[in-house]
N, C-alpha and C. Protein backbone atom coordinates (compact mmCIF):
# COMPACT_ATOMS: atom_id res chain seq x y z
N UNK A 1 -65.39 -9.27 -24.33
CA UNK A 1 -65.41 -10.17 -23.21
C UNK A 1 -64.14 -11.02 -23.17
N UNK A 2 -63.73 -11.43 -24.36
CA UNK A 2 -62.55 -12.17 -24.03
C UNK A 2 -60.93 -11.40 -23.98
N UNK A 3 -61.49 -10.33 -24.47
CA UNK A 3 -60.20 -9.47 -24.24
C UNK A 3 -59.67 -9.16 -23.00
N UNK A 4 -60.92 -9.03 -21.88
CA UNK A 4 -61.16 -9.15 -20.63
C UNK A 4 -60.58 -9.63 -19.91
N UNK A 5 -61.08 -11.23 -20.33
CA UNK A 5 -60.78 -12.67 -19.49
C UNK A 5 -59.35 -12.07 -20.14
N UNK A 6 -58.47 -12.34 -21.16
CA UNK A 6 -57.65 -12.51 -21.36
C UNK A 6 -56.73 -11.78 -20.55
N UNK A 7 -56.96 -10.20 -20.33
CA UNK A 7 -56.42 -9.43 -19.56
C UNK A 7 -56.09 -10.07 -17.93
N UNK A 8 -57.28 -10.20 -17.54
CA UNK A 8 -57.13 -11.04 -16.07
C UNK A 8 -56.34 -11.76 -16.06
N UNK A 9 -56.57 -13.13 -17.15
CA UNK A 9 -56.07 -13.95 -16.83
C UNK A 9 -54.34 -13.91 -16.44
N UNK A 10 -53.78 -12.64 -17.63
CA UNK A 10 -52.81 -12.11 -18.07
C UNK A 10 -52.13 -11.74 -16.75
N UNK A 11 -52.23 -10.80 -15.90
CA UNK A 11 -52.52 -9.79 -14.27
C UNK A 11 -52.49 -11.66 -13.75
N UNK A 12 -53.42 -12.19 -13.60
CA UNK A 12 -53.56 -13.43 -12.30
C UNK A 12 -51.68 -13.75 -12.45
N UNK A 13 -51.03 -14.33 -13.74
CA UNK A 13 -50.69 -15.01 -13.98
C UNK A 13 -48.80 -14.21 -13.66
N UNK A 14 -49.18 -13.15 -14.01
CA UNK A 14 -47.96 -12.43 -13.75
C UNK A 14 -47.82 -12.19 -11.95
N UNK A 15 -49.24 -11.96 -11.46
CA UNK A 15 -49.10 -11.48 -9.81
C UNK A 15 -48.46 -12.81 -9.07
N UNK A 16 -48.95 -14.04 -9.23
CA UNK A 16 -48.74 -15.40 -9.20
C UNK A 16 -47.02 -15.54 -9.64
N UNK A 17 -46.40 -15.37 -10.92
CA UNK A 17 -45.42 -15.97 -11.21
C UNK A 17 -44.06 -15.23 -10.86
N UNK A 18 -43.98 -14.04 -10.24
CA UNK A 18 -43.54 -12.97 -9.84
C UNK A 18 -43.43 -13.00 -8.35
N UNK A 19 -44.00 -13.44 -7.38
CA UNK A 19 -43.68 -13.53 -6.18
C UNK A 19 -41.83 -13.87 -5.74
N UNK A 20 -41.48 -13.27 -5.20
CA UNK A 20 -39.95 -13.09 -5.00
C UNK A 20 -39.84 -12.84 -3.37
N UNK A 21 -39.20 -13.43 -2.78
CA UNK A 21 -38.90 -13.70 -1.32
C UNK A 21 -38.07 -12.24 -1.49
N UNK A 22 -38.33 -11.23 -0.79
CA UNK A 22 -37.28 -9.89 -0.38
C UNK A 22 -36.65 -9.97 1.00
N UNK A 23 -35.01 -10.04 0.83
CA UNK A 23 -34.48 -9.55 1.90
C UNK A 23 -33.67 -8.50 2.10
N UNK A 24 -33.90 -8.44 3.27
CA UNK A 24 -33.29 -6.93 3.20
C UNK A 24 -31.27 -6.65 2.89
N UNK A 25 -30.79 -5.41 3.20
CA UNK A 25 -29.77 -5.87 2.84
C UNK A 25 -28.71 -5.54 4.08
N UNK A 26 -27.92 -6.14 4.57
CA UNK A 26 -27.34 -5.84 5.91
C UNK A 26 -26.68 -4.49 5.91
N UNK A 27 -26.48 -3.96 7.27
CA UNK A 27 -26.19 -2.61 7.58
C UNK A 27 -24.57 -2.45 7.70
N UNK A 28 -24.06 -3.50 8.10
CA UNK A 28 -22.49 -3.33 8.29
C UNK A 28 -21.96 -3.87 6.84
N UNK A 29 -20.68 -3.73 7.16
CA UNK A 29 -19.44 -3.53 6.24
C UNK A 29 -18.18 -4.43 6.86
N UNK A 30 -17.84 -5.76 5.97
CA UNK A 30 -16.67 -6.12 6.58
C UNK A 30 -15.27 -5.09 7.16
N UNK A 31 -15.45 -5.24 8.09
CA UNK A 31 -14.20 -4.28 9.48
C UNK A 31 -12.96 -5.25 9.32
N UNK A 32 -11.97 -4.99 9.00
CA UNK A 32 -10.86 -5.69 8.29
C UNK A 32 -9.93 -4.67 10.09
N UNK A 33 -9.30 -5.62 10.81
CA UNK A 33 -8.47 -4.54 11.93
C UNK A 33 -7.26 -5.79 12.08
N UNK A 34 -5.97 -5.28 11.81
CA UNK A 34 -5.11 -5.94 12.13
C UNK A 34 -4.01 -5.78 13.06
N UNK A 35 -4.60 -5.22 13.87
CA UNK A 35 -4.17 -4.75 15.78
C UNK A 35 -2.41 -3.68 15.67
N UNK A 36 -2.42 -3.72 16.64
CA UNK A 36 -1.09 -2.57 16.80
C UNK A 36 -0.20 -3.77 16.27
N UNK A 37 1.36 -2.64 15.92
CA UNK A 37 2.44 -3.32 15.21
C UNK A 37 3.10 -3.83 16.25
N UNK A 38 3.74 -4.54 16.62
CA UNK A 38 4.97 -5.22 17.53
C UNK A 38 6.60 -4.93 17.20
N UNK A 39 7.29 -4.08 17.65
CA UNK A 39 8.84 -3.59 17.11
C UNK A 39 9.56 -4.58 17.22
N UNK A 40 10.65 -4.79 16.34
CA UNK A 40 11.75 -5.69 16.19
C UNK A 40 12.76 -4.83 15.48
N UNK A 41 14.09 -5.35 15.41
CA UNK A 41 15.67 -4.70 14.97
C UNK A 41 15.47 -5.40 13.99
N UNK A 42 15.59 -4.33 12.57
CA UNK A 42 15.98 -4.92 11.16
C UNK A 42 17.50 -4.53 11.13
N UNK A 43 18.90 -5.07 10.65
CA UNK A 43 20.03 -4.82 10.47
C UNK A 43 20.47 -5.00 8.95
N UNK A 44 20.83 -4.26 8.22
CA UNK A 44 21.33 -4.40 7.19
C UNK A 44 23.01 -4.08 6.85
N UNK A 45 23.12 -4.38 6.02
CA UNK A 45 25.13 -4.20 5.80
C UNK A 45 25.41 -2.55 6.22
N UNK A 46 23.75 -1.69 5.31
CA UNK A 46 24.41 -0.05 5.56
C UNK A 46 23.36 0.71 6.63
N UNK A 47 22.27 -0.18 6.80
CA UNK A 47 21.47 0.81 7.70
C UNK A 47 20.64 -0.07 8.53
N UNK A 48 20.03 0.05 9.69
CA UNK A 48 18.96 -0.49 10.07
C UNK A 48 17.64 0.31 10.60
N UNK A 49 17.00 -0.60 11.14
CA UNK A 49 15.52 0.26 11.43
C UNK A 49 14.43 -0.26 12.35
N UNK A 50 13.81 0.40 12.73
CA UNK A 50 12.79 -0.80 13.35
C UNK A 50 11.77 -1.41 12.37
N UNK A 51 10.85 -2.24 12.93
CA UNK A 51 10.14 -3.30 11.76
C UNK A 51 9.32 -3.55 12.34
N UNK A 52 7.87 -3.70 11.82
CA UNK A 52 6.73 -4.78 12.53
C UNK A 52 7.29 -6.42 12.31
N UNK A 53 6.94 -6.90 13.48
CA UNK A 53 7.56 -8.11 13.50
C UNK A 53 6.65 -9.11 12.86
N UNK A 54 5.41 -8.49 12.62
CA UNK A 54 4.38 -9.29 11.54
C UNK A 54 4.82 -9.62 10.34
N UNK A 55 5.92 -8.92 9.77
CA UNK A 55 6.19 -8.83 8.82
C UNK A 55 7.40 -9.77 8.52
N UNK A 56 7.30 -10.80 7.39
CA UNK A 56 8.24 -11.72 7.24
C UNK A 56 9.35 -11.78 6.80
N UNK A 57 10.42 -11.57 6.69
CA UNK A 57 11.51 -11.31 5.79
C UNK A 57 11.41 -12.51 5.18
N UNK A 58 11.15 -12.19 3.75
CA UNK A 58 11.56 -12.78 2.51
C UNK A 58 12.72 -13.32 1.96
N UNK A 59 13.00 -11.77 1.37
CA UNK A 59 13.87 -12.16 1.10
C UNK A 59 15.71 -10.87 1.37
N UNK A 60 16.63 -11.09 1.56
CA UNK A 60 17.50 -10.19 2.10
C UNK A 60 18.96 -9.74 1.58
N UNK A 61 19.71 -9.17 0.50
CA UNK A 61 20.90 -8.84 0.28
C UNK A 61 21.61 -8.12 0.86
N UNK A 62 22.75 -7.68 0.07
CA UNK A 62 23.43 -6.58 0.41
C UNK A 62 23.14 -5.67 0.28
N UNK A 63 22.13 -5.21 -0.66
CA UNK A 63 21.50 -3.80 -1.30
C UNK A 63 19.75 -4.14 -1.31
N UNK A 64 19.37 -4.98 -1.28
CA UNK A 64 17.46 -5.38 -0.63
C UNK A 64 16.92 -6.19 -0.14
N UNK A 65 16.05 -5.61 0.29
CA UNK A 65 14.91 -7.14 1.12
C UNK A 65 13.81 -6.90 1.12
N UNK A 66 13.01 -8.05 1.48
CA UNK A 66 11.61 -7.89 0.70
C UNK A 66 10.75 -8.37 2.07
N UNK A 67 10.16 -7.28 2.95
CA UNK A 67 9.37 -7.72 3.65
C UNK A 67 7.99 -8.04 3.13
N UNK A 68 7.16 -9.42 3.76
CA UNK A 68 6.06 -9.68 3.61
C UNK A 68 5.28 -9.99 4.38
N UNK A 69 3.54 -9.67 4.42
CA UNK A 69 2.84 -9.91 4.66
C UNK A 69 1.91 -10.12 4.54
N UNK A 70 1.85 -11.99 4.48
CA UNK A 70 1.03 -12.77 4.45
C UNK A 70 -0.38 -12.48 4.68
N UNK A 71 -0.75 -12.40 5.44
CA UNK A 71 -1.99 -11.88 5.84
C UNK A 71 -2.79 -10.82 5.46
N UNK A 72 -1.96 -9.49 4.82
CA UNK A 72 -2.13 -8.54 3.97
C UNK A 72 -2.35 -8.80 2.42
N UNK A 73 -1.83 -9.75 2.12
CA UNK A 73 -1.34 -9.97 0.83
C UNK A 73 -0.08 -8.72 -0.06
N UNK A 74 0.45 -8.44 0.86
CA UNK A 74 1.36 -7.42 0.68
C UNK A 74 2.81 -7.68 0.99
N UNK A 75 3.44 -6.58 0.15
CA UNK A 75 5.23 -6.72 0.74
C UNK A 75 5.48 -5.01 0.25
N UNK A 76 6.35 -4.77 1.33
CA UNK A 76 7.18 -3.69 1.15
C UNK A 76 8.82 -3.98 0.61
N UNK A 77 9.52 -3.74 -0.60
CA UNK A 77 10.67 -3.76 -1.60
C UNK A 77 11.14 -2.49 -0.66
N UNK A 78 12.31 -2.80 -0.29
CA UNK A 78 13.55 -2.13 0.06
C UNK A 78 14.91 -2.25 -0.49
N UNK A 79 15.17 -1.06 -1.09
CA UNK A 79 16.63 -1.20 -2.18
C UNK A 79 17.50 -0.09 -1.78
N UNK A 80 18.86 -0.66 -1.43
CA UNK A 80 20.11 0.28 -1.32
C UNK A 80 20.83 0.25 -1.86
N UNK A 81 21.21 1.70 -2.65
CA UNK A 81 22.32 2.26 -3.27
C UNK A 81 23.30 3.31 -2.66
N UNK A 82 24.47 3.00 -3.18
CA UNK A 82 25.87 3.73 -3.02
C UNK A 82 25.63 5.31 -3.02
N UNK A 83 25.41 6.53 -2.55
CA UNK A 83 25.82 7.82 -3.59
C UNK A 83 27.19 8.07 -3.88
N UNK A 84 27.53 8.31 -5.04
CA UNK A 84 28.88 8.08 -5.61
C UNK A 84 28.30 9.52 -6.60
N UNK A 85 28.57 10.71 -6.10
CA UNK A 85 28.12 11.93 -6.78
C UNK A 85 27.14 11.71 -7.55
N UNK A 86 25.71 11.25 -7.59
CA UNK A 86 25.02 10.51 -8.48
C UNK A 86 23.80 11.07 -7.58
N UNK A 87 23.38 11.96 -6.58
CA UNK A 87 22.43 11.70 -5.70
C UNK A 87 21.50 12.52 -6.58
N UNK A 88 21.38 13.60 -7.60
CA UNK A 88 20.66 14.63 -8.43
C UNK A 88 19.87 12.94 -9.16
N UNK A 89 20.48 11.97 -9.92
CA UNK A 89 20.16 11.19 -10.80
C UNK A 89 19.26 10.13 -9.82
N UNK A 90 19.52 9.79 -8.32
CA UNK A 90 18.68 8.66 -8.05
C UNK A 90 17.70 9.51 -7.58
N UNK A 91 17.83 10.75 -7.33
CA UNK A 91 16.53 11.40 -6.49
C UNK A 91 15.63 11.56 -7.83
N UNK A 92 16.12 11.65 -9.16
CA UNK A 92 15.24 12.04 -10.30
C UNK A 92 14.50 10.78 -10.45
N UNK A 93 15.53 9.59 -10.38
CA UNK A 93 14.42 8.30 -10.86
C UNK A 93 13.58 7.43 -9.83
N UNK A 94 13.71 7.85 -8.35
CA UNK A 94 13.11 7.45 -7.11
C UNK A 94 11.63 8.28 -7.24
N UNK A 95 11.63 10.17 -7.76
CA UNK A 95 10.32 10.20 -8.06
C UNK A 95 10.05 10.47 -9.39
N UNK A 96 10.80 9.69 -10.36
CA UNK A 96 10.05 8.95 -11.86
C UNK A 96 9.40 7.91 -11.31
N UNK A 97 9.69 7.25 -10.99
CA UNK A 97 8.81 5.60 -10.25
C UNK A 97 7.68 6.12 -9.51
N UNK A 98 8.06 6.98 -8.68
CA UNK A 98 6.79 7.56 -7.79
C UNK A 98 5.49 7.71 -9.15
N UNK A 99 6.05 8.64 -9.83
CA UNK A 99 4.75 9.63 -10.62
C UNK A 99 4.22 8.41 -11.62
N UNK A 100 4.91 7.50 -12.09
CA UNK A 100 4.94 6.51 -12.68
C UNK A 100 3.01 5.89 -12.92
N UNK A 101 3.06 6.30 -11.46
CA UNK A 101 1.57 5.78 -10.94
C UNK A 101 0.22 6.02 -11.08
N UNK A 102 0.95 7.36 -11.36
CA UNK A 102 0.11 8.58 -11.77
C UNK A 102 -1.36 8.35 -12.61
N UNK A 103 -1.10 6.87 -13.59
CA UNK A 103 -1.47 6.78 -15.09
C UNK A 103 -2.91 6.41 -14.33
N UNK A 104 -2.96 5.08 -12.94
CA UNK A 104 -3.86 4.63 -12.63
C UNK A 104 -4.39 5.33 -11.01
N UNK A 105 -3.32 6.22 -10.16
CA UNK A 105 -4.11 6.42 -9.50
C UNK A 105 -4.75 7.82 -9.56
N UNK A 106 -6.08 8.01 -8.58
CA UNK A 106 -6.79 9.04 -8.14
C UNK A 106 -5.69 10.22 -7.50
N UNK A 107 -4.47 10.34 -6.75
CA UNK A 107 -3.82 11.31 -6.09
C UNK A 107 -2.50 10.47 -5.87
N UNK A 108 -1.42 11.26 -5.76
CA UNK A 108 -0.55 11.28 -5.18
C UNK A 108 -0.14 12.07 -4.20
N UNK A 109 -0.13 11.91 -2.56
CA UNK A 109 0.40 13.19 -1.69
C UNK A 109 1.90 12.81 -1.04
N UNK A 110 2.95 13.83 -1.69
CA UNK A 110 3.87 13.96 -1.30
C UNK A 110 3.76 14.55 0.11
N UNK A 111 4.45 13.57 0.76
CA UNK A 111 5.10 14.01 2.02
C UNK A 111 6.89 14.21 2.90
N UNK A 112 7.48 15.45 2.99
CA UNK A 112 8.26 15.24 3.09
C UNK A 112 8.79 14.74 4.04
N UNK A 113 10.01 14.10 4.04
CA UNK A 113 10.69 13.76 5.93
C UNK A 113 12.14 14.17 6.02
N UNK A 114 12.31 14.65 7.52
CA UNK A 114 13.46 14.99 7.90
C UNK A 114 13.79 14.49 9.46
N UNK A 115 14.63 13.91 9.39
CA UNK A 115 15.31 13.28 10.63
C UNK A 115 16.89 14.05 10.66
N UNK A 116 17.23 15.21 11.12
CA UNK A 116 17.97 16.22 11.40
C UNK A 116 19.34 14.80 12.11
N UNK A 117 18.47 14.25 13.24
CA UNK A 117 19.13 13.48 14.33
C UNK A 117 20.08 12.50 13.39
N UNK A 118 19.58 11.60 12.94
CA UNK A 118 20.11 10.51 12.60
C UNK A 118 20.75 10.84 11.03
N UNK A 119 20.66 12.18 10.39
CA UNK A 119 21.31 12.71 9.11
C UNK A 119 20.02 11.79 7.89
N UNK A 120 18.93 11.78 8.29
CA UNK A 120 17.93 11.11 6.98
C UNK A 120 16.73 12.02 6.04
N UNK A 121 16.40 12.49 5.49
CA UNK A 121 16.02 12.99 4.60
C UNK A 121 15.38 12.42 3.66
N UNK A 122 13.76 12.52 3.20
CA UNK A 122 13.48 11.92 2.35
C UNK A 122 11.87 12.56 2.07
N UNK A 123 10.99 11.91 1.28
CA UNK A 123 9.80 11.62 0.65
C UNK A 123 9.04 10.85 0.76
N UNK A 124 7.65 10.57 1.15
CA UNK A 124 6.60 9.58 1.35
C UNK A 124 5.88 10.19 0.40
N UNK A 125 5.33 8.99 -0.94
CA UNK A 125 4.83 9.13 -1.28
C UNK A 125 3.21 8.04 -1.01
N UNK A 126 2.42 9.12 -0.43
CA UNK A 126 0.92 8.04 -0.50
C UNK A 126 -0.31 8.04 -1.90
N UNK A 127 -0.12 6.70 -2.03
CA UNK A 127 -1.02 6.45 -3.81
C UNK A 127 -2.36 6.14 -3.57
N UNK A 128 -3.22 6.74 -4.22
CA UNK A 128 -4.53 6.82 -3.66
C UNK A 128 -5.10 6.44 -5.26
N UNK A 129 -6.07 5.18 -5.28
CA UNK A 129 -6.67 4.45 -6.55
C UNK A 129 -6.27 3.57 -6.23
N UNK A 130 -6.46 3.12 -7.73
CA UNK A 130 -6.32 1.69 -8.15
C UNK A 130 -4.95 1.08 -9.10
N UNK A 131 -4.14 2.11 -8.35
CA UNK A 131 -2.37 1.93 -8.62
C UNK A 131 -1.82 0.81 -8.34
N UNK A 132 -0.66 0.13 -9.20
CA UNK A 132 0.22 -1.35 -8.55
C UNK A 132 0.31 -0.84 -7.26
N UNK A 133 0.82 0.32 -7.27
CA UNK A 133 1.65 0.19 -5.68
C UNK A 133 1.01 1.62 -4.81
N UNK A 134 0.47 1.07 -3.25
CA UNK A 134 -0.15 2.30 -2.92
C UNK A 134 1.04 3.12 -1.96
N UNK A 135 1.63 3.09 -1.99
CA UNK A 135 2.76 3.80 -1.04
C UNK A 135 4.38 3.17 -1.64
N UNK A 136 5.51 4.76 -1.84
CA UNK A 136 6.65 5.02 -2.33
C UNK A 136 7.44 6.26 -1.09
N UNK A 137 8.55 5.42 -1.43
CA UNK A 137 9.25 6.43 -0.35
C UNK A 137 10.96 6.16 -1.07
N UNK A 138 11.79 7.45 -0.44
CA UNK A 138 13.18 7.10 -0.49
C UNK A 138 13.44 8.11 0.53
N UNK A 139 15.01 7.66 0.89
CA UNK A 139 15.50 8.53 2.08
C UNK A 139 16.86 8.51 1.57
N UNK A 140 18.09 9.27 1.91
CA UNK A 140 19.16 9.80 1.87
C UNK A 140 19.98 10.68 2.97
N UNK A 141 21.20 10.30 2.80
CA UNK A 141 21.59 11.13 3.67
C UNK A 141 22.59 12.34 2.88
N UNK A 142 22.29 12.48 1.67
CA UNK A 142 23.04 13.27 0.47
C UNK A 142 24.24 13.14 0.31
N UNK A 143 24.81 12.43 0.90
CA UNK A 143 26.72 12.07 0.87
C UNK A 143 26.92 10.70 0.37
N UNK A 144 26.59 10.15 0.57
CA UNK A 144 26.98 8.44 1.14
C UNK A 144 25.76 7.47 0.93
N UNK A 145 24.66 7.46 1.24
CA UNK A 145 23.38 6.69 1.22
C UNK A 145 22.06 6.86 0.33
N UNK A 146 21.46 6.05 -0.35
CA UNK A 146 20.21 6.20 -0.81
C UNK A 146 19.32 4.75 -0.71
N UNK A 147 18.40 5.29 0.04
CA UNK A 147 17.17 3.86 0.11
C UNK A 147 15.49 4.46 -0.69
N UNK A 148 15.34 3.51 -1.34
CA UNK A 148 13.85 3.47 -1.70
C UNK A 148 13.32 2.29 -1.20
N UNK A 149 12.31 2.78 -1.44
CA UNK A 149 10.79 1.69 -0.94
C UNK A 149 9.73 1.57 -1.69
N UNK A 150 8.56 0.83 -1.61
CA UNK A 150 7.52 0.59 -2.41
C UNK A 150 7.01 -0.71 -1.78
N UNK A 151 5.88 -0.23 -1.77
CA UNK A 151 4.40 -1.10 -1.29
C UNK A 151 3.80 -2.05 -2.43
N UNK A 152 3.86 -3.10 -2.30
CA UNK A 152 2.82 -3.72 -3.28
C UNK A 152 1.87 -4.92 -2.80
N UNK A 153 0.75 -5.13 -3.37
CA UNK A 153 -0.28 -5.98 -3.15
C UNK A 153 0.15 -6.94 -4.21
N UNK A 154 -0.14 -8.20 -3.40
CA UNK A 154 -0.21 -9.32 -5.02
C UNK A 154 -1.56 -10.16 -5.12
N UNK A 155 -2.25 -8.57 -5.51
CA UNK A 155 -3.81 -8.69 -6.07
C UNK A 155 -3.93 -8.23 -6.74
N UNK A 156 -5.15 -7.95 -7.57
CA UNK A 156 -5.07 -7.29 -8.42
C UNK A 156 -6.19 -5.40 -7.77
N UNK A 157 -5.02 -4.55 -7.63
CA UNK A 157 -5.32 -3.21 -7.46
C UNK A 157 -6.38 -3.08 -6.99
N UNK A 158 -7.70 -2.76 -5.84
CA UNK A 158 -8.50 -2.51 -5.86
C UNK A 158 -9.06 -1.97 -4.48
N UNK A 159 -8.67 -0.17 -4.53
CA UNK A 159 -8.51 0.72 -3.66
C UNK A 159 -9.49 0.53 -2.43
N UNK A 160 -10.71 0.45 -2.77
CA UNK A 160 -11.64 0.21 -2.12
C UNK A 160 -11.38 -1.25 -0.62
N UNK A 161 -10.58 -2.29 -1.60
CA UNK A 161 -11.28 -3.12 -0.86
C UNK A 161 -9.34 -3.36 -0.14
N UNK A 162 -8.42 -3.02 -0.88
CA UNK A 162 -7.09 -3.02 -0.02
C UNK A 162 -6.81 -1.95 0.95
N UNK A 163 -7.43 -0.63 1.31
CA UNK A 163 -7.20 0.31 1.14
C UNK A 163 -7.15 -0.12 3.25
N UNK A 164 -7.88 -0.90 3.89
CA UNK A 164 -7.53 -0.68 5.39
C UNK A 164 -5.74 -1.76 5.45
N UNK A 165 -5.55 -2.52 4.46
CA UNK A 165 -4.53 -2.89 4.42
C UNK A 165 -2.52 -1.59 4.15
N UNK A 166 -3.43 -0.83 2.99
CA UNK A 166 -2.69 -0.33 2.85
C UNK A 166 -2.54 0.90 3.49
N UNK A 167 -3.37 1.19 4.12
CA UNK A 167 -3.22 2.17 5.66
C UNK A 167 -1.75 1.82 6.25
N UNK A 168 -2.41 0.56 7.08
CA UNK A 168 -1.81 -0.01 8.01
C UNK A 168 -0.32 -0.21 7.50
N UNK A 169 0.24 -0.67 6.13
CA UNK A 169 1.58 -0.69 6.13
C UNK A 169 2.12 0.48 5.44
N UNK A 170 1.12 1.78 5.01
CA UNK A 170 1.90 3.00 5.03
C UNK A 170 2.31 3.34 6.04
N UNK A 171 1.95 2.76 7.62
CA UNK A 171 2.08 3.32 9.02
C UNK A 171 3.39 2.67 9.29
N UNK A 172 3.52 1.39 8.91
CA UNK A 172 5.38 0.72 9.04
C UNK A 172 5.75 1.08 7.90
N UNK A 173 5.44 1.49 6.92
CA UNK A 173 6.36 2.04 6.06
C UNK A 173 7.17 3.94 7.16
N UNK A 174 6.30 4.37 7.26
CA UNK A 174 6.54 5.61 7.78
C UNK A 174 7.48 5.30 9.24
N UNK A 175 7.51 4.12 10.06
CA UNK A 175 8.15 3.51 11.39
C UNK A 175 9.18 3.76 10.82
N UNK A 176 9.39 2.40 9.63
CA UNK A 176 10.74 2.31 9.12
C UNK A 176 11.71 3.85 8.81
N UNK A 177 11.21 4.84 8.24
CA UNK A 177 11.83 6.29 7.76
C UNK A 177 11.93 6.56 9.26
N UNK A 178 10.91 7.15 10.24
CA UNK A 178 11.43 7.53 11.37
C UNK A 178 12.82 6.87 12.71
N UNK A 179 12.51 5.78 11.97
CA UNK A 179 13.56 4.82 12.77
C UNK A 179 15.00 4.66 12.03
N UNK A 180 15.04 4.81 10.92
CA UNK A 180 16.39 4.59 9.77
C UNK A 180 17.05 5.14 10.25
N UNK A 181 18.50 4.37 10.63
CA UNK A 181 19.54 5.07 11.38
C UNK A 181 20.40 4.25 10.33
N UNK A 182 21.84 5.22 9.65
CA UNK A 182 22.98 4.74 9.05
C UNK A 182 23.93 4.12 9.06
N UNK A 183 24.42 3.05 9.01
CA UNK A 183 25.95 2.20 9.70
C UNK A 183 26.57 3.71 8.92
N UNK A 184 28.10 3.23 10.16
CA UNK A 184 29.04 4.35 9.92
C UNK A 184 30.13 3.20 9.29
């Protein structure tokens, strides 16, 4: 008999202390949209290009500049070098840096580019994970010019939740290559 009661009482006391308000869990997904790009003239000492004008210039030399965006938490690194018979050696270490990435992301898809018109030539690389940097590129004109690029977040890596950001500035990263025209 009292094993009984005890049992009940046991059941009353758990059905009672266990009540938990359930809600459900919402159906959407923060939609992150940061509208079409706006063109502007980037000019540099050896080349220029077009640019989203969202994008802040940082900072600017003779050989780089550092577009940013604020709102992304992102910047695209732009660096120019001389070719001075050297173009075998920067094309080797433009995709050493690329593969570099390799360690943390899920894929790398090489893409090539050719702009016949304006003499440009190059590589898009898109980084897929949880890599420093989700997008790498360089262009050349094999005589005279070499530019690289690179995407970075100043967060900490996390594909999932940067990944409509880093869409969007692989798409001005890719403006910039189609638009790169050479000072003579």
């Amino acid at each position: 008999m009292y094993r009984y009661s005890f049992f009940l009482l046991m059941v009353f006391i758990l059905a009672i202390g266990c009540k938990e308000e359930v809600l459900p869990k919402p159906k959407a997904q923060l939609r992150l949209e940061y509208g079409a790009p706006k063109q502007g003239k980037l000019q540099t000492e050896h080349f220029m290009f077009d640019y989203n004008i969202k994008a802040k210039i940082k900072s600017k030399t003779k050989t780089s500049l550092v577009l940013g965006y604020p709102e992304m938490k992102g910047e695209i690194y732009i660096n120019y070098k001389k070719v001075e018979d050297n173009v075998e050696k920067l094309l080797a270490d433009a995709q050493r840096l690329s593969y570099e990435h390799s360690v943390k992301a899920d894929g790398i898809l090489e893409q090539p580019f050719v702009n016949e018109k304006n003499g440009v030539y190059g590589m898009f690389y898109e980084v897929t994970g949880n890599a420093a940097s989700q997008a790498q590129f360089y262009v050349t004109d094999s005589t005279d010019n070499f530019v690289t690029g690179s995407l970075y977040f100043y967060t900490r890596p996390n594909y999932d939740s940067i990944y409509p950001a880093a869409a969007y500035l692989q798409n001005d990263i890719r403006g910039i290559m189609e638009t790169l025209k050479w000072k003579e």
